[in-house]
N, C-alpha and C. Protein backbone atom coordinates (compact mmCIF):
# COMPACT_ATOMS: atom_id res chain seq x y z
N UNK A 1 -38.49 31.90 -29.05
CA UNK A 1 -37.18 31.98 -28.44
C UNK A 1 -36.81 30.68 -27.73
N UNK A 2 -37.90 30.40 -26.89
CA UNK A 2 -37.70 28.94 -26.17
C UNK A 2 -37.05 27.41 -27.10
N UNK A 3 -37.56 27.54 -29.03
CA UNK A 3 -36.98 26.74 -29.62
C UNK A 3 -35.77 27.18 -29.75
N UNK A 4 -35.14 28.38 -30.28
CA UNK A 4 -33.80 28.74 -30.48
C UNK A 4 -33.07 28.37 -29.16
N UNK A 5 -33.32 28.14 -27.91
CA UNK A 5 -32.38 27.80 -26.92
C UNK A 5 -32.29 25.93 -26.41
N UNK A 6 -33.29 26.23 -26.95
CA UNK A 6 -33.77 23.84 -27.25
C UNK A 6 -32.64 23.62 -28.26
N UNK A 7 -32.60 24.24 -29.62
CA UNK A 7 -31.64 23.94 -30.67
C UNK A 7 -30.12 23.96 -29.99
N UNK A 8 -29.78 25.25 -29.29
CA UNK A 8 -28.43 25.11 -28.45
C UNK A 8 -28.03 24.34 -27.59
N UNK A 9 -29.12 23.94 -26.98
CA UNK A 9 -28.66 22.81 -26.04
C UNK A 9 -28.86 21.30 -26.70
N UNK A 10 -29.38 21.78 -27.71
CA UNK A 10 -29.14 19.77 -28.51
C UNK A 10 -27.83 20.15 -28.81
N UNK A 11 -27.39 21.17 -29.66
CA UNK A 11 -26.03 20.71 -30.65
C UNK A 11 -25.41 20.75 -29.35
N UNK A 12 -25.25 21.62 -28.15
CA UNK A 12 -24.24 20.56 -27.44
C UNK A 12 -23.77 19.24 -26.80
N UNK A 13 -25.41 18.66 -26.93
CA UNK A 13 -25.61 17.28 -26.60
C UNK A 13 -24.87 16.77 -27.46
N UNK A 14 -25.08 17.40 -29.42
CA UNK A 14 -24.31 16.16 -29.72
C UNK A 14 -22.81 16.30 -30.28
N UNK A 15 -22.47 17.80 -29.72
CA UNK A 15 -20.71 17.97 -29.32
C UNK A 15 -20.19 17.24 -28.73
N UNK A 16 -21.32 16.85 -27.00
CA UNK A 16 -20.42 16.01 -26.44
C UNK A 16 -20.47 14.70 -26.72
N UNK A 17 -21.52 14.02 -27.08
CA UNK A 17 -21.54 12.78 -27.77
C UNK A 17 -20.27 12.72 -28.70
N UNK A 18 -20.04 13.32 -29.91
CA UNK A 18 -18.69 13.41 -30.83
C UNK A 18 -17.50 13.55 -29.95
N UNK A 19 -17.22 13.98 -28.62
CA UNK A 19 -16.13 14.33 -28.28
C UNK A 19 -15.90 13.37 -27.10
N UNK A 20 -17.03 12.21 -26.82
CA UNK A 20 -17.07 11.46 -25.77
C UNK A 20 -16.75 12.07 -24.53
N UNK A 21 -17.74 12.87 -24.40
CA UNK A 21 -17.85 13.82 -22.38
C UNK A 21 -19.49 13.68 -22.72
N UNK A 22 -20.07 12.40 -22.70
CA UNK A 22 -21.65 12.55 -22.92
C UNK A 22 -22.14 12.11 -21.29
N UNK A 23 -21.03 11.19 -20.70
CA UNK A 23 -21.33 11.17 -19.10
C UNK A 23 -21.34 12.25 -18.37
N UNK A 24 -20.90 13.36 -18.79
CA UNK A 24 -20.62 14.79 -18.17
C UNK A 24 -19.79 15.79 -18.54
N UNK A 25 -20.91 16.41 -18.74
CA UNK A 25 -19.87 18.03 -19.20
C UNK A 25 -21.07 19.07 -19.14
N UNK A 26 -20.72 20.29 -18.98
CA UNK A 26 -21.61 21.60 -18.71
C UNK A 26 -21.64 22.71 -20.25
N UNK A 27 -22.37 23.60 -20.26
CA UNK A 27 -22.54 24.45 -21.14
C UNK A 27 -22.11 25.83 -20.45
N UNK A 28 -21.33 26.68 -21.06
CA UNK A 28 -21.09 27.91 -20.65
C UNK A 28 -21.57 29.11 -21.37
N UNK A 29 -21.65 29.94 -21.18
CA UNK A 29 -22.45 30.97 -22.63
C UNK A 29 -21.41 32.32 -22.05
N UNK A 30 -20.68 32.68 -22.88
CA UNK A 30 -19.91 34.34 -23.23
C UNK A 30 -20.29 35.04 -23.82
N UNK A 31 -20.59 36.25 -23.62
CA UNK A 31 -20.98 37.34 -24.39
C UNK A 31 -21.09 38.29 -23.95
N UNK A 32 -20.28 39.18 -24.80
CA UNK A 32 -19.93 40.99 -23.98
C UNK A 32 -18.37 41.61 -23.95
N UNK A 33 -18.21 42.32 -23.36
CA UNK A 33 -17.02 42.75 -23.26
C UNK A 33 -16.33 42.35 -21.80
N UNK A 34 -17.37 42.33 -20.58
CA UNK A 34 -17.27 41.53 -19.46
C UNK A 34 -16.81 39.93 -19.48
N UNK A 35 -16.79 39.58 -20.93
CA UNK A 35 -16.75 37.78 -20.64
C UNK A 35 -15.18 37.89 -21.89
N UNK A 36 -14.49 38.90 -21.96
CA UNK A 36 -13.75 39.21 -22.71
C UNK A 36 -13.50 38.84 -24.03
N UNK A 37 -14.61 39.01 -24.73
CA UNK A 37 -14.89 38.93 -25.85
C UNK A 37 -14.08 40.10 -27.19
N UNK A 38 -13.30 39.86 -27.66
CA UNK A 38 -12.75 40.56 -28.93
C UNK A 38 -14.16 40.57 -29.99
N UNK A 39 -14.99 39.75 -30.61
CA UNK A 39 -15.79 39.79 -31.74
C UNK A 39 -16.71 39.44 -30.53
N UNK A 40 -17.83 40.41 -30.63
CA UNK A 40 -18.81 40.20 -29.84
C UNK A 40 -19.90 39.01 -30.76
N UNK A 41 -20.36 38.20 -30.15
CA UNK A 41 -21.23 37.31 -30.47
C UNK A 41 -21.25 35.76 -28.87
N UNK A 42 -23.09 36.01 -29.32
CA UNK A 42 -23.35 34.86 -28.39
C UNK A 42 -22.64 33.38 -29.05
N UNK A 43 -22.09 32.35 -27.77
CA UNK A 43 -21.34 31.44 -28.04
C UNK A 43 -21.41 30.73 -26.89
N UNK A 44 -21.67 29.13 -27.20
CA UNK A 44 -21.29 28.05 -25.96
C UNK A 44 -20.02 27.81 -25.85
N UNK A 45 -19.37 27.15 -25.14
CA UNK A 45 -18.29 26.44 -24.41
C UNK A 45 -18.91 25.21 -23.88
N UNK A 46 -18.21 23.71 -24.59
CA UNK A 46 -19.21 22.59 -24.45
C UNK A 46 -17.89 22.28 -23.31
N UNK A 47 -18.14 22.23 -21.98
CA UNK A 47 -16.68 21.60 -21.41
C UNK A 47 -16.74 20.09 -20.72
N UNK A 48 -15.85 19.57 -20.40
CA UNK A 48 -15.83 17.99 -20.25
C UNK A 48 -14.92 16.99 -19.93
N UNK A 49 -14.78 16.17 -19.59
CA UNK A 49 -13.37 15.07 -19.76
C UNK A 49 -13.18 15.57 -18.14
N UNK A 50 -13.27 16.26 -17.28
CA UNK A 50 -12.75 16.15 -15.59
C UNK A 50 -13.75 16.97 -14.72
N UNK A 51 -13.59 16.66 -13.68
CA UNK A 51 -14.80 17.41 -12.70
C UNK A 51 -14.53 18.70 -12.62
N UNK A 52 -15.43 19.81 -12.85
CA UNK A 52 -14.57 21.08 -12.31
C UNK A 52 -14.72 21.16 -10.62
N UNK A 53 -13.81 21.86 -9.78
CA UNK A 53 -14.09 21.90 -8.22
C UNK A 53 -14.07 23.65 -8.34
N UNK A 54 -14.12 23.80 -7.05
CA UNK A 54 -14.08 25.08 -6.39
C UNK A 54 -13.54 25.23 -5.51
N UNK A 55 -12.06 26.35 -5.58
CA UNK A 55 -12.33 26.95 -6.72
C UNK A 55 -11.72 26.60 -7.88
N UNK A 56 -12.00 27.26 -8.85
CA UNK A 56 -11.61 26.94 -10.08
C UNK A 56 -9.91 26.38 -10.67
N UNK A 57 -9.90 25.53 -11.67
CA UNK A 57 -8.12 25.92 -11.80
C UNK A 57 -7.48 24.00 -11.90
């Protein structure tokens, strides 16, 4: 399991590399009906390009 979550966090390494946010950006993970999911399935969110603050917005 520990490789299947190494593999997710490379391809977002090299999302953000392709999308130039490789100085900074976070990983988010949705899944459920709580994270309002229509087609349930595990999924990142590579996010990037501005600081997030708190709170959110």
């Amino acid at each position: 399991m520990e490789r299947c979550w190494a593999n997710f966090f490379y391809a977002a390494k090299i999302v953000a590399e392709r999308e130039g946010i490789l100085d900074g950006f976070r990983v988010v993970i949705n899944n459920g009906p709580d994270a309002c999911q229509s087609v349930y399935h595990l999924h990142l969110h590579v996010l990037g390009g501005r600081q997030m603050k708190w709170p959110p917005g």
